[in-house]
Protein backbone atom coordinates (compact mmCIF):
# COMPACT_ATOMS: atom_id res chain seq x y z
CA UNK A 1 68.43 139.89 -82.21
CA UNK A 2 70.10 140.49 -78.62
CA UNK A 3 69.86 136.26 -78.54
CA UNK A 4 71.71 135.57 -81.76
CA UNK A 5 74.54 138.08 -81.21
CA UNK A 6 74.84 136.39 -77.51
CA UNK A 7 74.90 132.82 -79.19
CA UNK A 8 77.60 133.92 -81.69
CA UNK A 9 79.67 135.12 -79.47
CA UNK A 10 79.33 131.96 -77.30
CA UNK A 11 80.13 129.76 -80.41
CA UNK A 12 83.40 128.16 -80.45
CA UNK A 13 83.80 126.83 -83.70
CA UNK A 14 83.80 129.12 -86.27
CA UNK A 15 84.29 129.12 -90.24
CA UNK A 16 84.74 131.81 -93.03
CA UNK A 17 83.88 130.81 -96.59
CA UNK A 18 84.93 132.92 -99.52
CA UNK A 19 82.99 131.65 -102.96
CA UNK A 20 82.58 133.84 -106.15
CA UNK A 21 80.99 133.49 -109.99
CA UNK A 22 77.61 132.61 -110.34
CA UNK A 23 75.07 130.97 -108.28
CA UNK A 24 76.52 127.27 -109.24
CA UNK A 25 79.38 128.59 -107.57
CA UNK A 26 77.46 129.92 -104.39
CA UNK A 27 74.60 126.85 -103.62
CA UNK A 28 77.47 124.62 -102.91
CA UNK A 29 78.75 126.63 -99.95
CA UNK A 30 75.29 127.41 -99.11
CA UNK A 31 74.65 123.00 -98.32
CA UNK A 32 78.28 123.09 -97.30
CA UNK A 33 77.62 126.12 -94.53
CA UNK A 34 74.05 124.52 -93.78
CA UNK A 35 75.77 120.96 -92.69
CA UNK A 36 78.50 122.92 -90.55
CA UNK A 37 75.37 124.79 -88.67
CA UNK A 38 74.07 121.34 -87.86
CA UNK A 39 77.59 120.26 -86.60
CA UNK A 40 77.80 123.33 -84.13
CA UNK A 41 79.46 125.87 -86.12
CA UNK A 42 79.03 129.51 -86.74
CA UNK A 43 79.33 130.03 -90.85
CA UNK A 44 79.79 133.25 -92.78
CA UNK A 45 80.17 132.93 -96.45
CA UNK A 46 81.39 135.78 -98.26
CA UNK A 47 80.18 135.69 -101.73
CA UNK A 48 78.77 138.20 -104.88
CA UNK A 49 76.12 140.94 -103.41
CA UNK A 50 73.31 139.28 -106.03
CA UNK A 51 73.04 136.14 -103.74
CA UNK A 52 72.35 137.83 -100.34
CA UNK A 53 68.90 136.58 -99.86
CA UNK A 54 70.01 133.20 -101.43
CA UNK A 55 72.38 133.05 -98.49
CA UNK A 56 70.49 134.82 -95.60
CA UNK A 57 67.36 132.69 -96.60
CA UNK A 58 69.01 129.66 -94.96
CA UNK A 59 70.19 131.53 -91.76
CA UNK A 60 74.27 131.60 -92.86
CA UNK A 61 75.68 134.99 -92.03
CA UNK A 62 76.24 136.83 -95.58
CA UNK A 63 79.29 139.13 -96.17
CA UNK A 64 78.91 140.77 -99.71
CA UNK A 65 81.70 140.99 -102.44
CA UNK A 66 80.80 144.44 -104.14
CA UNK A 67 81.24 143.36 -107.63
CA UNK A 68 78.92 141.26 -109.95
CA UNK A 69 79.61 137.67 -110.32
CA UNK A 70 80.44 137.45 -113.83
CA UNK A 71 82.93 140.09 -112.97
CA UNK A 72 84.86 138.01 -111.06
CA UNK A 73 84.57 135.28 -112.67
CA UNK A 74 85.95 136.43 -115.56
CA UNK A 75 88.83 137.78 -112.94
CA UNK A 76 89.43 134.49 -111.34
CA UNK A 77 88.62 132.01 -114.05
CA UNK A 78 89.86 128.27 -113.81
CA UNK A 79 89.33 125.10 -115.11
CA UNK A 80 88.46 123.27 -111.94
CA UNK A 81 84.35 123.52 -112.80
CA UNK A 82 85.00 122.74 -116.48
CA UNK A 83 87.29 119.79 -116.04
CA UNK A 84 85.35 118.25 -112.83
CA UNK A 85 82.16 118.86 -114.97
CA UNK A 86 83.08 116.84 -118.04
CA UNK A 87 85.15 114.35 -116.62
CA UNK A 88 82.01 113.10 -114.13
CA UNK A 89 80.29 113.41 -117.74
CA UNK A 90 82.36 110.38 -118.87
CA UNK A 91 84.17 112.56 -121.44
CA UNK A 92 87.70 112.91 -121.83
CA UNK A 93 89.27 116.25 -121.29
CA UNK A 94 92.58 118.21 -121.45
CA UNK A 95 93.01 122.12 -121.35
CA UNK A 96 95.48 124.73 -122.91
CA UNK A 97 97.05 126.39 -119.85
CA UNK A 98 97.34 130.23 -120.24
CA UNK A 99 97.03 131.03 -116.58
CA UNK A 100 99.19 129.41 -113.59
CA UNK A 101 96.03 127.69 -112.51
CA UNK A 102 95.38 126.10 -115.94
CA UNK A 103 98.57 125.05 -115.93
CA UNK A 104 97.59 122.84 -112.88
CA UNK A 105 94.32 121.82 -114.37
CA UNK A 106 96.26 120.65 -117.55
CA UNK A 107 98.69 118.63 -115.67
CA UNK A 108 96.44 117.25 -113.14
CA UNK A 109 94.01 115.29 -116.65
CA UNK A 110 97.16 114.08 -118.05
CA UNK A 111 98.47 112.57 -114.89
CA UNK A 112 94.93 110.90 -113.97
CA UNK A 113 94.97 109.64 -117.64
CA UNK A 114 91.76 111.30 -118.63
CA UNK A 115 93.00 113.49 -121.33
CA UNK A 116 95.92 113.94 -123.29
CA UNK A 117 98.79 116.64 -122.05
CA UNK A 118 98.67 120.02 -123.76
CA UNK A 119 101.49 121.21 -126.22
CA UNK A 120 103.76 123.41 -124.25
CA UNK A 121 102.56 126.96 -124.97
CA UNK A 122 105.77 127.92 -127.16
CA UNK A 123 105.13 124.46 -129.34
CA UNK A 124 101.17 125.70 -129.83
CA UNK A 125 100.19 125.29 -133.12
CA UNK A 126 96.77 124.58 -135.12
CA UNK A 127 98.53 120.94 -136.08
CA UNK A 128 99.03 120.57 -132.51
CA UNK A 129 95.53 121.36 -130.92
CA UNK A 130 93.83 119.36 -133.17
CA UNK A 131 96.44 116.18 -132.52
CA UNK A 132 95.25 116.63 -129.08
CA UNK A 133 91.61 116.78 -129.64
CA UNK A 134 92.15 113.34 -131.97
CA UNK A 135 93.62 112.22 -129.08
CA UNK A 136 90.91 112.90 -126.37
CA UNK A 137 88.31 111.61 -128.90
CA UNK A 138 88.91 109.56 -131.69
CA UNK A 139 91.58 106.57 -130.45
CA UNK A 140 89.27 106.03 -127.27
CA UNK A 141 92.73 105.54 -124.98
CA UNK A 142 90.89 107.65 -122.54
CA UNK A 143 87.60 106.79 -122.33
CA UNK A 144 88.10 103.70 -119.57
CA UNK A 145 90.03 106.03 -117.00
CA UNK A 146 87.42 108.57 -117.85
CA UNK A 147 84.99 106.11 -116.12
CA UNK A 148 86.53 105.07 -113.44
CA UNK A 149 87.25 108.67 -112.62
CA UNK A 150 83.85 109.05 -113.02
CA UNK A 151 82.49 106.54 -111.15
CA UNK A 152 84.70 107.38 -108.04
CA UNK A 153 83.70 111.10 -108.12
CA UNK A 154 80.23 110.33 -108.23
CA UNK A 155 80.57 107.52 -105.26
CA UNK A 156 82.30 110.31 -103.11
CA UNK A 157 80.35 112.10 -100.21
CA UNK A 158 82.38 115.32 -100.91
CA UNK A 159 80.26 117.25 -98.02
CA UNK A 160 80.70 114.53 -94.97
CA UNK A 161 84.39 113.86 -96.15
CA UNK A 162 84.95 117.88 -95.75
CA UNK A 163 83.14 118.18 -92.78
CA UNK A 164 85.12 115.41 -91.27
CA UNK A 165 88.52 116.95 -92.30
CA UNK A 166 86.88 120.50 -90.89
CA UNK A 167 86.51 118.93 -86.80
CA UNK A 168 89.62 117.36 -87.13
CA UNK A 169 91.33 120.98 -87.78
CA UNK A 170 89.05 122.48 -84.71
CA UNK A 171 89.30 120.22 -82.29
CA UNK A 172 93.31 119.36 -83.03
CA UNK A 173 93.00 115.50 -84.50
């Protein structure tokens, strides 16, 4: 014990992660904070108190958010999971903002031309939800940026291309 608490201090590089929602959420930052041991860093995630021996199973420091995970996810829900899931599915999407961060999500389909833009909230109407979903499925206008989206998601090391950006911040790049 006396060893590890030496070697942490003596570590250098340091990183904090902060994850919440269920475990799909969590394993992630688990792989993520596993690759940044083997670069030389000292990782703590902080994440829901459920996935403690998840977390300390791989040797990652584990800081426990008291509250369950479907809690917060219901606190802090966003599109990002939904969208990222169905457009690497091939299927076109678009999303009714309600929250500032759907509002992002909706914006960010349209402009990558994988879904059609959402009615402004004050135009929302039955006639124009289901003009959308025609849209997104019938006409087909999305479905080839839908797989090129898809394709370039899938051919993207997301975990090497984050630990790269990571050294660059620590060492000053």
């Amino acid at each position: 014990m006396e060893d590890a608490s030496k070697a942490r201090q003596q570590c250098k590089k340091r990183i904090v992660m902060l994850t919440y929602g269920s475990r799909g959420d969590v394993e992630p930052f688990v792989a993520l904070g596993l690759r940044l041991i083997t670069e030389g860093f000292l990782v703590r995630l902080i994440a829901p108190k459920p996935f403690r021996p998840l977390v300390e199973s791989t040797g990652i420091d584990f800081v426990p958010i008291d509250s369950e995970p479907d809690e917060l996810g219901q606190l802090f829900a966003n599109q990002a999971g939904i969208s990222g899931t169905s457009v690497t599915s091939g299927v076109p999407n678009s999303a009714i903002p309600f929250s500032p961060d759907q509002t992002f999500w909706a914006k960010r389909l349209s402009q990558l031309g994988v879904g059609p833009a959402a009615p402004p909230t004050k135009k929302l109407t039955v006639h124009a939800i289901e003009q959308m979903i025609l849209d997104a499925t019938e006409y087909g206008k999305f479905s080839n940026q839908v797989k090129l989206i898809e394709q370039k998601i899938k051919s993207e090391d997301g975990v090497s291309t984050t630990i790269a950006i990571i050294n660059n911040l620590v060492s000053g790049s």
